[in-house]
PDB file of N, CA and C in Angstrom:
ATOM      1  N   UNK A   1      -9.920 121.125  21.934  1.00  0.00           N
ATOM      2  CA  UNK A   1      -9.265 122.319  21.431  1.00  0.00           C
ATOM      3  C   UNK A   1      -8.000 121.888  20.698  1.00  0.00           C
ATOM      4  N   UNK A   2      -7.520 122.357  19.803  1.00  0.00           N
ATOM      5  CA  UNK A   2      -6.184 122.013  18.769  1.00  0.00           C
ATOM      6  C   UNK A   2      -5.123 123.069  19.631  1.00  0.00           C
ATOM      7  N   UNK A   3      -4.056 123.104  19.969  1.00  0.00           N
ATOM      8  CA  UNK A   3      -2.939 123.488  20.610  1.00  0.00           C
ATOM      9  C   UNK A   3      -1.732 123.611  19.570  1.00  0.00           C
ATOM     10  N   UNK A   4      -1.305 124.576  19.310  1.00  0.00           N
ATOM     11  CA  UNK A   4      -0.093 124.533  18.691  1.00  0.00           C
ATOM     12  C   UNK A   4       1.075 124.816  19.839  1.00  0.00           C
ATOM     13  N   UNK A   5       2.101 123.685  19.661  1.00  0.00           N
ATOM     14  CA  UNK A   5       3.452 124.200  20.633  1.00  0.00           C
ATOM     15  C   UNK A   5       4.622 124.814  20.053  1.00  0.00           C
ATOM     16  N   UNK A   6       4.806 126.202  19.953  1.00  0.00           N
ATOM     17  CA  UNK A   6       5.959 126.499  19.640  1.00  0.00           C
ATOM     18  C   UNK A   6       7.224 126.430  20.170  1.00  0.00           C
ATOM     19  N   UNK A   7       7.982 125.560  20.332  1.00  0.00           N
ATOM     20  CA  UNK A   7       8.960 125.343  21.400  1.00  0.00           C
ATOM     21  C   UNK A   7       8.619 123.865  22.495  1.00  0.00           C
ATOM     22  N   UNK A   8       9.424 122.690  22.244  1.00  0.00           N
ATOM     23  CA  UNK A   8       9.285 121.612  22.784  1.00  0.00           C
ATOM     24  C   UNK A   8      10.200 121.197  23.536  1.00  0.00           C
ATOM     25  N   UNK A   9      10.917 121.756  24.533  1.00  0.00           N
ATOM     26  CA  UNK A   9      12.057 121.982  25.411  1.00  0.00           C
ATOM     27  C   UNK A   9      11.435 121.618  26.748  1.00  0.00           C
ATOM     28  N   UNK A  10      11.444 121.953  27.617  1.00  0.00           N
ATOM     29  CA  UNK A  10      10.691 120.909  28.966  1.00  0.00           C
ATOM     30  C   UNK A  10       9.329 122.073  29.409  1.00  0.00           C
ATOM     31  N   UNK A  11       9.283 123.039  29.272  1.00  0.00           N
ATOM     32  CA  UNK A  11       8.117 123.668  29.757  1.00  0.00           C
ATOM     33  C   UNK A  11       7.016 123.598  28.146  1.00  0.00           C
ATOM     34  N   UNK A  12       7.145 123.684  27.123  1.00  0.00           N
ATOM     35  CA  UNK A  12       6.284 122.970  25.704  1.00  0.00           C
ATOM     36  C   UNK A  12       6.091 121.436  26.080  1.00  0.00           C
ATOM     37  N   UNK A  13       7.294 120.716  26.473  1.00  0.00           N
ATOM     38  CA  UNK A  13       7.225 119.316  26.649  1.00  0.00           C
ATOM     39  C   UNK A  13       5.940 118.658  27.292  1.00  0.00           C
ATOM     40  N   UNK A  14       6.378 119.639  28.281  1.00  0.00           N
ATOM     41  CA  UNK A  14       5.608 118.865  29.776  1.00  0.00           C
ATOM     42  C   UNK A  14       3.916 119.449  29.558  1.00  0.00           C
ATOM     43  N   UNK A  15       3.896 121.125  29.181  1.00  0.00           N
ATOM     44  CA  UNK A  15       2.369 121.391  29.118  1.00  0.00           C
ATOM     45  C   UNK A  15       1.715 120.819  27.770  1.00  0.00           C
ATOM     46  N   UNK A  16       2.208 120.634  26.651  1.00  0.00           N
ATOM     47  CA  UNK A  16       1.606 119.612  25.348  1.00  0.00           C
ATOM     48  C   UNK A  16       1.342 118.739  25.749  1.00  0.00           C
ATOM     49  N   UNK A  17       2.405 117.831  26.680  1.00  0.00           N
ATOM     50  CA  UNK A  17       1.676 116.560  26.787  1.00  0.00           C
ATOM     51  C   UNK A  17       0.765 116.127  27.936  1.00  0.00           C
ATOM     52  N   UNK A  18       0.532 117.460  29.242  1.00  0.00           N
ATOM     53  CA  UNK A  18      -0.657 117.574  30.025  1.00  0.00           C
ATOM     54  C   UNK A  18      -1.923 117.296  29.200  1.00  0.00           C
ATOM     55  N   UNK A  19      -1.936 118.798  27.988  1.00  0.00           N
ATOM     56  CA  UNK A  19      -2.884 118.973  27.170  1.00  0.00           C
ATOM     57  C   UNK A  19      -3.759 118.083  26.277  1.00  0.00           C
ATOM     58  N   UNK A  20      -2.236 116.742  25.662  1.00  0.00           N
ATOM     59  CA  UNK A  20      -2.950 115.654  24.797  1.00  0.00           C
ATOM     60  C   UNK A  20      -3.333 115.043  25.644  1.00  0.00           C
ATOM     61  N   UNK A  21      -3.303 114.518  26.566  1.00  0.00           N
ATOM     62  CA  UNK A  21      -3.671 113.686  28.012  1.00  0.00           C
ATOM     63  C   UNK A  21      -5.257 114.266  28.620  1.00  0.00           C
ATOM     64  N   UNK A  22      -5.191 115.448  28.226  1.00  0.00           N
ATOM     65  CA  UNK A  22      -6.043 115.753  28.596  1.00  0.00           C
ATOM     66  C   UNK A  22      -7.737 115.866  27.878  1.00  0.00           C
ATOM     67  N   UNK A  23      -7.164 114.923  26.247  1.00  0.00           N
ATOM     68  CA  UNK A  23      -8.270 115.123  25.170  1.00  0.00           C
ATOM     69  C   UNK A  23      -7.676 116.192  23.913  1.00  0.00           C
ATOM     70  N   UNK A  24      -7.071 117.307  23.998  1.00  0.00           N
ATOM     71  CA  UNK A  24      -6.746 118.382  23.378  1.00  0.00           C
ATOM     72  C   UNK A  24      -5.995 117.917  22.378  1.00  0.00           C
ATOM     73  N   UNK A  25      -5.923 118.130  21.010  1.00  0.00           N
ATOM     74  CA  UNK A  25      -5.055 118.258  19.848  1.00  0.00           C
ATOM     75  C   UNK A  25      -4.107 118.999  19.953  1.00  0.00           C
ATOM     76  N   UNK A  26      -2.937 118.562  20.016  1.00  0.00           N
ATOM     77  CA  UNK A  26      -1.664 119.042  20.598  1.00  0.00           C
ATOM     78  C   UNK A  26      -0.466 118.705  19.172  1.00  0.00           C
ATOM     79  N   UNK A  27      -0.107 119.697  18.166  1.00  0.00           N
ATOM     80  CA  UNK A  27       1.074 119.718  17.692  1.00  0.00           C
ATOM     81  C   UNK A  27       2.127 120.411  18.203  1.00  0.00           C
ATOM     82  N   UNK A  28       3.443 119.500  18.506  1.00  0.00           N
ATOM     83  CA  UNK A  28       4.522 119.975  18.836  1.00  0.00           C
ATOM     84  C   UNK A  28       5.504 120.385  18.045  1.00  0.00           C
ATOM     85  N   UNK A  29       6.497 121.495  17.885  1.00  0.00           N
ATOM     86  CA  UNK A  29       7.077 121.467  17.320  1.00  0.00           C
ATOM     87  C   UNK A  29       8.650 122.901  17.533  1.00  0.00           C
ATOM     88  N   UNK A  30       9.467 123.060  16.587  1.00  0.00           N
ATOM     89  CA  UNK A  30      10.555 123.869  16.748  1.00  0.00           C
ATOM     90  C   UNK A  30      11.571 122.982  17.810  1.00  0.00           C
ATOM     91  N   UNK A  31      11.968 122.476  17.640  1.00  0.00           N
ATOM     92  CA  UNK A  31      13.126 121.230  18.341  1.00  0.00           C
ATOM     93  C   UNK A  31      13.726 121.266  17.274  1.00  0.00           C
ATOM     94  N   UNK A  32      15.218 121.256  18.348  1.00  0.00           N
ATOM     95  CA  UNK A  32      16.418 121.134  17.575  1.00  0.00           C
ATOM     96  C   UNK A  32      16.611 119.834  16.675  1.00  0.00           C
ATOM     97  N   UNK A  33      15.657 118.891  17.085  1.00  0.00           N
ATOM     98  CA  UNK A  33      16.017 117.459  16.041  1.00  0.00           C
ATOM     99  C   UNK A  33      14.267 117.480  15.890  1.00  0.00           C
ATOM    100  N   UNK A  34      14.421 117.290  14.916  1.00  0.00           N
ATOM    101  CA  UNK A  34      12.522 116.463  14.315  1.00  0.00           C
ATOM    102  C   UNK A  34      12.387 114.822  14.926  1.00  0.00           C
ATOM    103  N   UNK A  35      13.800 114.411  15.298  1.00  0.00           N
ATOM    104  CA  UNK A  35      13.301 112.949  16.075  1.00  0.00           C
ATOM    105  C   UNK A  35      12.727 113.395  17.300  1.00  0.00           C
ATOM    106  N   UNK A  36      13.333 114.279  18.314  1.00  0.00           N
ATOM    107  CA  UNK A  36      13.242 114.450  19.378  1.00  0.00           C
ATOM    108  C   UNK A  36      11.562 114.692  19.220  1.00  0.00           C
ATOM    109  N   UNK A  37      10.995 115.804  18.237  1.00  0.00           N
ATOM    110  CA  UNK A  37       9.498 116.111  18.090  1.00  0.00           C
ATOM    111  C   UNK A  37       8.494 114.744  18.242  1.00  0.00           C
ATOM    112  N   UNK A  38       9.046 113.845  17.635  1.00  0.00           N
ATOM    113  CA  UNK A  38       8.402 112.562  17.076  1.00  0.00           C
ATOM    114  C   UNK A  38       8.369 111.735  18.208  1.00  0.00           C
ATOM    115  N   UNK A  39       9.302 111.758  19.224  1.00  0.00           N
ATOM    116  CA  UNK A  39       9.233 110.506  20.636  1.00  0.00           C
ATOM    117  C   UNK A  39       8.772 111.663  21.332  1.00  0.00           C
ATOM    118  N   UNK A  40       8.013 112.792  21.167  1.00  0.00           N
ATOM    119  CA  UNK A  40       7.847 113.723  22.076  1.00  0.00           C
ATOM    120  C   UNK A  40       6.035 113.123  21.801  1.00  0.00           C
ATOM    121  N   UNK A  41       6.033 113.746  20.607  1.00  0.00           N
ATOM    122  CA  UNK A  41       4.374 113.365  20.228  1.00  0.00           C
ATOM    123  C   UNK A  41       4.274 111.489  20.766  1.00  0.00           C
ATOM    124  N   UNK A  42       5.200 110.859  20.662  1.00  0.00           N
ATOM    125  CA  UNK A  42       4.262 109.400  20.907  1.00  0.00           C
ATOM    126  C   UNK A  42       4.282 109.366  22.065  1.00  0.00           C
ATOM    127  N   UNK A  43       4.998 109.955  23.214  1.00  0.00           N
ATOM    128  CA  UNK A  43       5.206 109.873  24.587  1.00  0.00           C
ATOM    129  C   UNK A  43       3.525 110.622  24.924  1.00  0.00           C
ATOM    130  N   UNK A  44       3.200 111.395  24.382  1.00  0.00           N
ATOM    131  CA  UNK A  44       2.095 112.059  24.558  1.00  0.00           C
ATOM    132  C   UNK A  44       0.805 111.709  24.594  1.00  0.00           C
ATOM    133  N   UNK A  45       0.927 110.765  23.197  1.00  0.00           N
ATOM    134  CA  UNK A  45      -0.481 110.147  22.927  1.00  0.00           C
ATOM    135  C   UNK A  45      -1.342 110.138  22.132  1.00  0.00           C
ATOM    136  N   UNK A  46      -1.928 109.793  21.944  1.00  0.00           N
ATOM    137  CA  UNK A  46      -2.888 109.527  20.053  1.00  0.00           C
ATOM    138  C   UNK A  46      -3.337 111.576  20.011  1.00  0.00           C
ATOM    139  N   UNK A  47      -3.784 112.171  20.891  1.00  0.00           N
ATOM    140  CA  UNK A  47      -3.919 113.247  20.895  1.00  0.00           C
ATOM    141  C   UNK A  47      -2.994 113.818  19.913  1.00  0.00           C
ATOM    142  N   UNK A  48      -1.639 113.687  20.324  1.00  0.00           N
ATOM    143  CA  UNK A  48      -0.469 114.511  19.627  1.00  0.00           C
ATOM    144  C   UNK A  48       0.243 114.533  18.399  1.00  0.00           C
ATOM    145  N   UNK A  49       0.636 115.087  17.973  1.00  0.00           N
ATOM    146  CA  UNK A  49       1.565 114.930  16.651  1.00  0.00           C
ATOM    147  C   UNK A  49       2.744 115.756  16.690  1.00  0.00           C
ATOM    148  N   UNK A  50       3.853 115.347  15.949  1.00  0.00           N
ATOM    149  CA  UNK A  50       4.839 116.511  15.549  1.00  0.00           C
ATOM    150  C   UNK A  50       4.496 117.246  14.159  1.00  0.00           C
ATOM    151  N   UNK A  51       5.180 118.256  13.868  1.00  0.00           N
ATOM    152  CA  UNK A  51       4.571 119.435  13.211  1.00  0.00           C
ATOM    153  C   UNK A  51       6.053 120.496  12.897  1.00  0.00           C
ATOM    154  N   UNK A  52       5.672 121.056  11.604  1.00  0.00           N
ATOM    155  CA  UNK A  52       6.233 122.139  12.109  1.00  0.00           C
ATOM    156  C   UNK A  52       5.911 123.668  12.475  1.00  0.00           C
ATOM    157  N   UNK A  53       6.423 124.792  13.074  1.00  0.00           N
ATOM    158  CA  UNK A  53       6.070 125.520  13.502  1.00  0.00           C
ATOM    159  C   UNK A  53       5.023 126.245  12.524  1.00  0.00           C
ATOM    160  N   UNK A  54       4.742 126.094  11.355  1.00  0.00           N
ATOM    161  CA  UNK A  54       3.821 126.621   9.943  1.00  0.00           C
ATOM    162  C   UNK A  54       2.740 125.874  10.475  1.00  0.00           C
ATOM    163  N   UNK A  55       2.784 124.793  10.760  1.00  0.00           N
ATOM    164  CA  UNK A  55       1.361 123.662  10.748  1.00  0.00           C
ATOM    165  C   UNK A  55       1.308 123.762  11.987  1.00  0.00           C
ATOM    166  N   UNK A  56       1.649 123.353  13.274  1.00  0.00           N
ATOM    167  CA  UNK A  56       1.222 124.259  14.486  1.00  0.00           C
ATOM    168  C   UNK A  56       0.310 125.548  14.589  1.00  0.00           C
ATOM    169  N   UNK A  57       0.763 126.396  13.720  1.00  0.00           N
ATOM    170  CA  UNK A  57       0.089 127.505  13.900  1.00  0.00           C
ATOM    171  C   UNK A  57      -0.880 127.703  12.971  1.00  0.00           C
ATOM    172  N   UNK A  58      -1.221 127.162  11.966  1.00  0.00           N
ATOM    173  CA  UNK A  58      -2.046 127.190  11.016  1.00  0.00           C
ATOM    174  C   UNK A  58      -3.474 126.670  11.395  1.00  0.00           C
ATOM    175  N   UNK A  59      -3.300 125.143  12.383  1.00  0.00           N
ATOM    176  CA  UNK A  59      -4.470 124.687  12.810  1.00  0.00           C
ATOM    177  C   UNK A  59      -4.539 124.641  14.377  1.00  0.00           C
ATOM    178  N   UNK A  60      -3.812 125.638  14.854  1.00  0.00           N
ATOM    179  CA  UNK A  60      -4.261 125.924  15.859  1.00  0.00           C
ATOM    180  C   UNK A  60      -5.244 127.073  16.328  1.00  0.00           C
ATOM    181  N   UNK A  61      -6.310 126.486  17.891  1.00  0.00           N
ATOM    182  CA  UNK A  61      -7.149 127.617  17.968  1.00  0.00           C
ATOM    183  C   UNK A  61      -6.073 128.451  18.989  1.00  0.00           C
ATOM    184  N   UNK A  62      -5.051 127.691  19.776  1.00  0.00           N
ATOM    185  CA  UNK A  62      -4.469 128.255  20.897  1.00  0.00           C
ATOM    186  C   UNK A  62      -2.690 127.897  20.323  1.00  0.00           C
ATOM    187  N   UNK A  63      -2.045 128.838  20.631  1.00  0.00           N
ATOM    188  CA  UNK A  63      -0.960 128.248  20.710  1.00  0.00           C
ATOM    189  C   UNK A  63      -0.154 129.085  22.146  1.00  0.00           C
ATOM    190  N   UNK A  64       1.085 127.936  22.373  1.00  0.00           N
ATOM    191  CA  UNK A  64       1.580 128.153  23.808  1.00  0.00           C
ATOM    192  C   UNK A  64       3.042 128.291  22.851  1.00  0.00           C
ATOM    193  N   UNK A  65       3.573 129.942  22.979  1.00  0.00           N
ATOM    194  CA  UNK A  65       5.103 130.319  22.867  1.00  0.00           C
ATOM    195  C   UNK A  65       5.989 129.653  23.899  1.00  0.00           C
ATOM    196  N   UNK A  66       7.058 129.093  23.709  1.00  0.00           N
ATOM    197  CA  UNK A  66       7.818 128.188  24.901  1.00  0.00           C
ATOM    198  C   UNK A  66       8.793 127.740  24.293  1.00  0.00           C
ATOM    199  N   UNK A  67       9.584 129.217  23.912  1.00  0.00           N
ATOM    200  CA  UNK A  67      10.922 129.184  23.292  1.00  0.00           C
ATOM    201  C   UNK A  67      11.862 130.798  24.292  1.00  0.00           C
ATOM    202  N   UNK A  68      12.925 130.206  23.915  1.00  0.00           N
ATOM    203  CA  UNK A  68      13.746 130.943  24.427  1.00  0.00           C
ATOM    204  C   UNK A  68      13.830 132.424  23.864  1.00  0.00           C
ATOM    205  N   UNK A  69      14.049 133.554  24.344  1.00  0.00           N
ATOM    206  CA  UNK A  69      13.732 134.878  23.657  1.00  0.00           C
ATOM    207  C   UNK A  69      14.728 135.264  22.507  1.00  0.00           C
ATOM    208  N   UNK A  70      15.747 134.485  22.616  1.00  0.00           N
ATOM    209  CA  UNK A  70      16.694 135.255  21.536  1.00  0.00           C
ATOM    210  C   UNK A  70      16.401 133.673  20.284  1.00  0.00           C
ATOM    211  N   UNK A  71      15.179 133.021  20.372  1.00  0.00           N
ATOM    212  CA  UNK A  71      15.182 132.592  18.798  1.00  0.00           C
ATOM    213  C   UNK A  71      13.267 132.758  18.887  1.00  0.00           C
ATOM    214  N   UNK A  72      13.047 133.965  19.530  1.00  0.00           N
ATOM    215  CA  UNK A  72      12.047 134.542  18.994  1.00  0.00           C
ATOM    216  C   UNK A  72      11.375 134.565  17.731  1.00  0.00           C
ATOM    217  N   UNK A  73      12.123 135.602  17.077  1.00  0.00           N
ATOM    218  CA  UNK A  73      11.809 136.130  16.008  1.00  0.00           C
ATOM    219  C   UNK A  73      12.444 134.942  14.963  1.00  0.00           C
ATOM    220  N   UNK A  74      13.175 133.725  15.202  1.00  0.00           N
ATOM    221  CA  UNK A  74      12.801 132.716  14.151  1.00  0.00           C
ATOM    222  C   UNK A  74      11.669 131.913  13.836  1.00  0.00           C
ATOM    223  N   UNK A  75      11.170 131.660  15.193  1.00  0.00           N
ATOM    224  CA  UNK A  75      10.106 130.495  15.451  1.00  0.00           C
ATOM    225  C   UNK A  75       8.722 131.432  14.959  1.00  0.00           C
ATOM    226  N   UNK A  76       9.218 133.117  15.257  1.00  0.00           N
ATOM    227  CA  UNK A  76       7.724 133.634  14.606  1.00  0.00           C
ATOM    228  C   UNK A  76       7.795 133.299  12.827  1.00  0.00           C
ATOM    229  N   UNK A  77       8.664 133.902  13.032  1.00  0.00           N
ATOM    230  CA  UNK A  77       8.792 133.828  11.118  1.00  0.00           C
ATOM    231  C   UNK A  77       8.836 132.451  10.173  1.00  0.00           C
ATOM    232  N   UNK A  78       8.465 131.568  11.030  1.00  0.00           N
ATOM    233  CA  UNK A  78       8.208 130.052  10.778  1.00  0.00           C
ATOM    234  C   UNK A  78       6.550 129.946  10.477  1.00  0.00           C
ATOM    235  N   UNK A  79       5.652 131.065  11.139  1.00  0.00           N
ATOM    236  CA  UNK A  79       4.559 131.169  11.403  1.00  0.00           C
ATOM    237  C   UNK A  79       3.409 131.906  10.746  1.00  0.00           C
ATOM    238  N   UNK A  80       4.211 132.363   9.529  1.00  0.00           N
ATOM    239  CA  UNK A  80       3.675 133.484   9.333  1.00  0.00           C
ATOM    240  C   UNK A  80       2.265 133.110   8.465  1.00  0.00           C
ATOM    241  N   UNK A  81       1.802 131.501   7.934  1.00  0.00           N
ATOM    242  CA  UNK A  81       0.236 131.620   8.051  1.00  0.00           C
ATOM    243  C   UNK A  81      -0.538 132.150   9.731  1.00  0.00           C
ATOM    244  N   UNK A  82       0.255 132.079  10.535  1.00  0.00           N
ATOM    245  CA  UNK A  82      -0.637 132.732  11.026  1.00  0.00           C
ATOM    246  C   UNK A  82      -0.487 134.248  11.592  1.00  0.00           C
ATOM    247  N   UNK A  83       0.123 135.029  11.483  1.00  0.00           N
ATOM    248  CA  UNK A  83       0.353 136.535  11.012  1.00  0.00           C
ATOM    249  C   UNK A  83      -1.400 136.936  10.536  1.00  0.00           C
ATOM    250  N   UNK A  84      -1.687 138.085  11.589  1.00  0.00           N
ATOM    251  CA  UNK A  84      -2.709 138.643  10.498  1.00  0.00           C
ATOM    252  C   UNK A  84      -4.699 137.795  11.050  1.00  0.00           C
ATOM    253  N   UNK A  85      -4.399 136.782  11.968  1.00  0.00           N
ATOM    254  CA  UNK A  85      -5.525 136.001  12.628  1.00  0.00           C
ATOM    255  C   UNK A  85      -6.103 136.799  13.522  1.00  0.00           C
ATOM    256  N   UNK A  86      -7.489 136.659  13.717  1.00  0.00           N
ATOM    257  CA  UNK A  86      -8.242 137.543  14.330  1.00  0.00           C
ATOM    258  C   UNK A  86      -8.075 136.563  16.082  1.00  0.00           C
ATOM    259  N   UNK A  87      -8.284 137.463  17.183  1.00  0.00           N
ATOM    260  CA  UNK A  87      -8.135 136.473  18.271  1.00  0.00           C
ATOM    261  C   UNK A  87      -9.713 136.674  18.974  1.00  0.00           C
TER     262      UNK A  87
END
């Protein structure tokens, strides 16, 4: 399954990199530094990649929200190829 992570803070952290571990295509992404994304994905595993929140959600079949509520409505509006997807 392809996984998009919106939010890579310790609860995105920890379930992305269950997920790549687990076989699953896992992009991480929305971190305050794009390095932090990048030792996040290699800590993870050939499964993973960093991304940003557009490409996360674009090729994802699942994605896991795992951001804080008051930068909500940024990380959506990062997203908006996927706005409008049938579930």
């Amino acid at each position: 399954m392809r996984i998009g992570i919106l939010g890579s803070g310790l609860m995105g952290a920890k379930l992305g990199t269950l997920f790549a571990r687990a076989g699953h295509e896992v992009v991480f992404s929305y971190s305050r530094r794009q390095a932090n994304l990048k030792t996040l994905a290699r800590e993870a595993g050939a499964n993973a990649r960093a991304g940003t929140p557009a490409e996360a959600a674009r090729e994802a079949e699942t994605l896991l929200l795992a951001v804080h509520w008051s930068r909500l409505d940024d990380v959506l509006g990062q997203t908006a190829t996927w706005r409008g997807r049938s579930s």
